[in-house]
Protein backbone atom coordinates (compact mmCIF):
# COMPACT_ATOMS: atom_id res chain seq x y z
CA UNK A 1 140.32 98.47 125.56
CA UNK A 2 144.52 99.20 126.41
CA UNK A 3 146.07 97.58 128.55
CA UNK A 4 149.65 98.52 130.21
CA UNK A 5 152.58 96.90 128.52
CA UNK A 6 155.85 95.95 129.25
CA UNK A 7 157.08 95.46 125.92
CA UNK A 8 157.26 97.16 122.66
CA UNK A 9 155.53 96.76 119.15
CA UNK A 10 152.29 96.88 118.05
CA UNK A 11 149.54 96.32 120.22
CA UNK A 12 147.72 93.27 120.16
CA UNK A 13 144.71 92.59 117.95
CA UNK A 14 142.73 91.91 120.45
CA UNK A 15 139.78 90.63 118.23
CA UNK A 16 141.75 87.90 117.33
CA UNK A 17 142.96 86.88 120.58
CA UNK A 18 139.60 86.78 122.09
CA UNK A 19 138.61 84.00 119.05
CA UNK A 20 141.69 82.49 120.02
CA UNK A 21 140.47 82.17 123.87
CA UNK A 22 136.96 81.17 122.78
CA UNK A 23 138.66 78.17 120.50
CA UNK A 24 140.76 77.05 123.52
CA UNK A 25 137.87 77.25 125.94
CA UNK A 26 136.20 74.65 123.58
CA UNK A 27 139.49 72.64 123.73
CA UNK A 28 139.20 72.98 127.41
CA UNK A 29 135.43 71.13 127.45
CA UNK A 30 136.66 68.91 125.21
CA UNK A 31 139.10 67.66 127.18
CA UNK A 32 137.09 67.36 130.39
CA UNK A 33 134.44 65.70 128.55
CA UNK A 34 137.50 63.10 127.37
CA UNK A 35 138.32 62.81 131.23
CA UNK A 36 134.97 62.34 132.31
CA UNK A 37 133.76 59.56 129.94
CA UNK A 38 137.39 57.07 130.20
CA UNK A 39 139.09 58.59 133.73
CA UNK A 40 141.77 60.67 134.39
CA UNK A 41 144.18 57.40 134.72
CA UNK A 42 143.71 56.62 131.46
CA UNK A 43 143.65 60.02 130.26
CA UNK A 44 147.48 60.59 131.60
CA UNK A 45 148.54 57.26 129.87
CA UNK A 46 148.02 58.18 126.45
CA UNK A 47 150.55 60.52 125.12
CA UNK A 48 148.55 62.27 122.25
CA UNK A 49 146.46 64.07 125.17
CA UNK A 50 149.36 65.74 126.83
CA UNK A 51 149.73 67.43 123.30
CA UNK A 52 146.50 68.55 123.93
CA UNK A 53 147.17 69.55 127.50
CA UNK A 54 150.23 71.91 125.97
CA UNK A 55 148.20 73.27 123.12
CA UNK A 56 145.37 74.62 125.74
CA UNK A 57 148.50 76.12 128.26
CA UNK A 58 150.70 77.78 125.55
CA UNK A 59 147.82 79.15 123.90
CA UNK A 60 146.47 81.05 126.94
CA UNK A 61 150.13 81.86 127.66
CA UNK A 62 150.74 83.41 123.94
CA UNK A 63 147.06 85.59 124.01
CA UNK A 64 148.49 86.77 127.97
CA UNK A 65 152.37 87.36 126.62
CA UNK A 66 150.99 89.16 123.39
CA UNK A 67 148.39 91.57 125.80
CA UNK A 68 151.00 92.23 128.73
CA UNK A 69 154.56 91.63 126.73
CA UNK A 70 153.59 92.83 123.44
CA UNK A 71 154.05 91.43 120.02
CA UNK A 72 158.00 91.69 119.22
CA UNK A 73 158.53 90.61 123.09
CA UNK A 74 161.03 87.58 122.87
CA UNK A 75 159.08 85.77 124.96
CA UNK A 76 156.15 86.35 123.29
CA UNK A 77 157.44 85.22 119.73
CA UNK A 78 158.83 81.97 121.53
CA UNK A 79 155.55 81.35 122.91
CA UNK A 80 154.25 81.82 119.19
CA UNK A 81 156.83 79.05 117.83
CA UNK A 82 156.45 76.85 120.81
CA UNK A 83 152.15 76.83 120.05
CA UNK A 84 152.74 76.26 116.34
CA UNK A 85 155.34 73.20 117.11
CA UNK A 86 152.35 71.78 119.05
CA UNK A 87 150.31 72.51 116.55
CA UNK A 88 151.77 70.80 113.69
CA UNK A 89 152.67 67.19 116.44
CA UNK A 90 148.52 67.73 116.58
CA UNK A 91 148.08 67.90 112.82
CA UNK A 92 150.69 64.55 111.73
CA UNK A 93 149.50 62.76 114.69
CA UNK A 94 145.44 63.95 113.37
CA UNK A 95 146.53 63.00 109.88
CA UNK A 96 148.03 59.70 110.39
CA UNK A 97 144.53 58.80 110.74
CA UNK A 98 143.72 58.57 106.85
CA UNK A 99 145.43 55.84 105.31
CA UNK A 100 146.88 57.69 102.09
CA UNK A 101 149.16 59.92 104.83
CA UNK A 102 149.75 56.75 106.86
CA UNK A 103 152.88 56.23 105.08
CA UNK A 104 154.14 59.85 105.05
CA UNK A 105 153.03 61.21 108.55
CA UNK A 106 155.16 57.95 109.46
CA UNK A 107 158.46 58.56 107.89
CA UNK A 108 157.89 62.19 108.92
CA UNK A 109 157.64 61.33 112.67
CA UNK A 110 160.13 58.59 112.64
């Protein structure tokens, strides 16, 4: 399946960008499931879900950018680097969690 691009590169593997919808569609039940069991006033007052709120909207933006754009589109690479900066605040705020990173995920985030 092609679709018409704007951009240049090589076009999009789209095998991977369907796992990468299915994976954020999980996210996206997660999430409503989190909303549905402790309310949406107390879902907006903790900080660590809006990371999850940017993960599921600059993920669908990357897999549209990198079908429509293409792959060496600016906007699609800062898209890219915008999803793995969210990413990584996900993992050291995941990995604080464990005690033996406590003290490292702490000085890294401070």
């Amino acid at each position: 399946m092609e679709f018409e691009r704007i951009g240049y590169g090589p076009p999009a593997q789209l095998g991977n960008l369907v796992f990468n919808a299915f994976n954020l569609t999980y996210s996206i039940f997660y999430e409503l499931i989190q909303i549905c069991k402790i309310g949406f006033g107390s879902y907006i007052t903790e900080p660590a879900n809006y990371l999850d709120v940017l993960n599921i909207v600059f993920g669908y933006s990357n897999i549209v950018c990198q079908i429509y754009l293409g792959t060496w589109n600016i906007w699609s690479k800062l898209v890219a680097i915008i999803c793995t900066l969210v990413a990584l605040c996900k993992m050291f705020l995941f990995l604080r969690m464990y005690l033996s990173f406590s003290v490292v995920i702490t000085m890294i985030i401070q």
